[in-house]
N, C-alpha and C. Protein backbone atom coordinates (compact mmCIF):
# COMPACT_ATOMS: atom_id res chain seq x y z
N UNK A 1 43.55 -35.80 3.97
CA UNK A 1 44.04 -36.94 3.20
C UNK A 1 45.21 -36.46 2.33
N UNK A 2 46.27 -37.49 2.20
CA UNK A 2 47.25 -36.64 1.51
C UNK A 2 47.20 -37.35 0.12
N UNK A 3 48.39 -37.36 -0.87
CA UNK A 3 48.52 -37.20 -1.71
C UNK A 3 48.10 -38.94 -1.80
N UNK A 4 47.91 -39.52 -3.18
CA UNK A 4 47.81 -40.85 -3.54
C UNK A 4 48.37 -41.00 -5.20
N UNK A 5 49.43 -41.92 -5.36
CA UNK A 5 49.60 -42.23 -6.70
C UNK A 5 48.81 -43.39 -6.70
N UNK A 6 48.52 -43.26 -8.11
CA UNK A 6 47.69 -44.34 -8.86
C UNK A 6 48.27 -44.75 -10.28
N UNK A 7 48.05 -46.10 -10.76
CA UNK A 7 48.80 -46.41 -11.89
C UNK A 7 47.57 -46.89 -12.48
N UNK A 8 47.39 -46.29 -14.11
CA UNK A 8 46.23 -46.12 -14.92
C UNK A 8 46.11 -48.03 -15.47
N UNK A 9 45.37 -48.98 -14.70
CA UNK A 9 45.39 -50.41 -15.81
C UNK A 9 45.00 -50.68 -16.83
N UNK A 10 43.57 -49.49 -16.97
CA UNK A 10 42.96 -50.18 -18.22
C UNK A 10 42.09 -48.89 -18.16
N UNK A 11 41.99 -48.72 -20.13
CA UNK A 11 41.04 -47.58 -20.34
C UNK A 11 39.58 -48.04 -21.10
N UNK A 12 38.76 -47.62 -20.24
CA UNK A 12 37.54 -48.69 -20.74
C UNK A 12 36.40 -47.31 -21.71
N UNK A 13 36.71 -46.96 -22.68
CA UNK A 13 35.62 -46.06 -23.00
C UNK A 13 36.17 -44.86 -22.47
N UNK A 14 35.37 -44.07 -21.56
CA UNK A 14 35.49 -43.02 -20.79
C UNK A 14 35.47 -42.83 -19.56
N UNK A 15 35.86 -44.85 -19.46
CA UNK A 15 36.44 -44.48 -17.99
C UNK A 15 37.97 -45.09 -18.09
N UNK A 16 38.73 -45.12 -16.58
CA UNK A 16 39.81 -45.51 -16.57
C UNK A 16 40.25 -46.59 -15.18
N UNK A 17 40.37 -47.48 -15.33
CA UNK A 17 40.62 -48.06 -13.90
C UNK A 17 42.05 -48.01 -13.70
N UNK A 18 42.29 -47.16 -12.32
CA UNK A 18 43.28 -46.85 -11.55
C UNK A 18 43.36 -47.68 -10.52
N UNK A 19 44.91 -48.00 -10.30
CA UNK A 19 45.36 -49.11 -9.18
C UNK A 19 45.98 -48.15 -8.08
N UNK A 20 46.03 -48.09 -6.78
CA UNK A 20 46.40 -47.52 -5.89
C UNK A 20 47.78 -48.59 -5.28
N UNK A 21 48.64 -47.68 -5.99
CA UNK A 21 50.04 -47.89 -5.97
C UNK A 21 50.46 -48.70 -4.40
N UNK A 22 50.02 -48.25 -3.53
CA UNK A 22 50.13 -48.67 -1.90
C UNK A 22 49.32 -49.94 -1.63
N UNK A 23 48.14 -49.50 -1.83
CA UNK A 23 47.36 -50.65 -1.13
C UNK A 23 46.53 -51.24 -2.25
N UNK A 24 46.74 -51.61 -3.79
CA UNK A 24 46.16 -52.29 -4.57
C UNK A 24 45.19 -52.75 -4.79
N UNK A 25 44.38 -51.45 -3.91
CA UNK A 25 42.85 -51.16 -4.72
C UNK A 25 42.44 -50.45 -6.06
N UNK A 26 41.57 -51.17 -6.50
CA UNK A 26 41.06 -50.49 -7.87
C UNK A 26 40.40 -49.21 -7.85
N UNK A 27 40.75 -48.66 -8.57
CA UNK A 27 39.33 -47.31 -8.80
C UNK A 27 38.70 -47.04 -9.93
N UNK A 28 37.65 -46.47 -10.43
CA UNK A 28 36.77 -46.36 -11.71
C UNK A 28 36.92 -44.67 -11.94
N UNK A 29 37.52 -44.16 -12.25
CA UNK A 29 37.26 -42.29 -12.47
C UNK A 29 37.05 -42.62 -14.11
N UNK A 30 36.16 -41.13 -14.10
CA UNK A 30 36.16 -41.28 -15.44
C UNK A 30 37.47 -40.13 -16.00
N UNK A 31 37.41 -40.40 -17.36
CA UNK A 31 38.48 -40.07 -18.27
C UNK A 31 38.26 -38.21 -18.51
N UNK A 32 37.26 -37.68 -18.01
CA UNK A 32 37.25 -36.34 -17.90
C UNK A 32 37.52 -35.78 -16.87
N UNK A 33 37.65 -36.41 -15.53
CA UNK A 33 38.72 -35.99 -14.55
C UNK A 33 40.02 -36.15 -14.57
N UNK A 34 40.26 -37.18 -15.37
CA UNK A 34 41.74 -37.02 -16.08
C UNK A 34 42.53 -36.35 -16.72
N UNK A 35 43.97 -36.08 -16.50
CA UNK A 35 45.04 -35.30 -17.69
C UNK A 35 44.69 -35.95 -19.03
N UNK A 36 44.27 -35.03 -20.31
CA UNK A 36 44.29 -34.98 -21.67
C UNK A 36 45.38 -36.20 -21.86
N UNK A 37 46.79 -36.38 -21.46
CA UNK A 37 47.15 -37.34 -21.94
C UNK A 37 47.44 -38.86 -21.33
N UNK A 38 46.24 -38.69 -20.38
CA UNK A 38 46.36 -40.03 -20.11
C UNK A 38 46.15 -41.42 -20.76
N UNK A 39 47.24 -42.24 -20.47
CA UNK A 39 47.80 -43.89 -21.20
C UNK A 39 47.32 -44.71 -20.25
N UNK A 40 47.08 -46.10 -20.62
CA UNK A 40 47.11 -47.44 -19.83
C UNK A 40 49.10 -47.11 -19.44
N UNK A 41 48.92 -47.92 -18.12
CA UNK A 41 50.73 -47.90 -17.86
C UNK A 41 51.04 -46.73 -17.46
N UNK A 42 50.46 -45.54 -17.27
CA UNK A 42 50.70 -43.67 -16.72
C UNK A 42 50.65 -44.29 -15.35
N UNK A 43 51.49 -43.40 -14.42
CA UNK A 43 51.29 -43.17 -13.19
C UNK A 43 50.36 -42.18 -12.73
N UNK A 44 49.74 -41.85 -12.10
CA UNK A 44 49.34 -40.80 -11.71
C UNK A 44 49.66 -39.90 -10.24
N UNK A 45 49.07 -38.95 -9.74
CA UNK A 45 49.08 -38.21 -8.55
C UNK A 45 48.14 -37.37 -8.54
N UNK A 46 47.49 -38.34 -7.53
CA UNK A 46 46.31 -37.63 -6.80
C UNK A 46 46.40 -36.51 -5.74
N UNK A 47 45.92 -35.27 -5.86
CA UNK A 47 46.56 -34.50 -4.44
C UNK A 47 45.61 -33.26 -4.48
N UNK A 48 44.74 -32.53 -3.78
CA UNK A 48 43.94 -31.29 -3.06
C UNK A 48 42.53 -31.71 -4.75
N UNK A 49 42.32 -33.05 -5.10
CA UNK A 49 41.38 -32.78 -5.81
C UNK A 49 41.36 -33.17 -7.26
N UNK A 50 43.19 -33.01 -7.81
CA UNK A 50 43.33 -33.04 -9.18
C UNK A 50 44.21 -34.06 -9.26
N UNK A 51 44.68 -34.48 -10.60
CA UNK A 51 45.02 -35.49 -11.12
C UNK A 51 46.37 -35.22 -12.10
N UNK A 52 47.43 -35.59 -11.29
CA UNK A 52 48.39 -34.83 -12.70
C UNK A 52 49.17 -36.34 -12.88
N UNK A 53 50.18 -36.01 -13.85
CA UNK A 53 51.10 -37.21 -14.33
C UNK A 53 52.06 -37.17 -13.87
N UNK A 54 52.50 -38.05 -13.20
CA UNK A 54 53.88 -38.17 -12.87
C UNK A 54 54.84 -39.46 -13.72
């Protein structure tokens, strides 16, 4: 599977719902698999596991 950006919609507590930039599915991760500075409105990049900011 390759890489996936995701755009952070909403931070609920300690979780975060992520939109999949391509195909505009939702996702639920929580906020401790996340980069320390993740925002509502962050892009993300998903890729071999981890989660960075783009």
């Amino acid at each position: 599977m390759g890489p996936i950006t995701y755009k952070v919609t909403r931070i609920d507590g300690d979780y975060a719902h992520l939109m999949n930039v391509e195909t505009g599915e939702d996702l639920l991760v929580a906020m401790a698999l996340l980069p320390e500075e993740t925002d509502e409105g962050m892009t993300l990049l998903w890729e071999n596991f981890t989660y960075t900011v783009i």
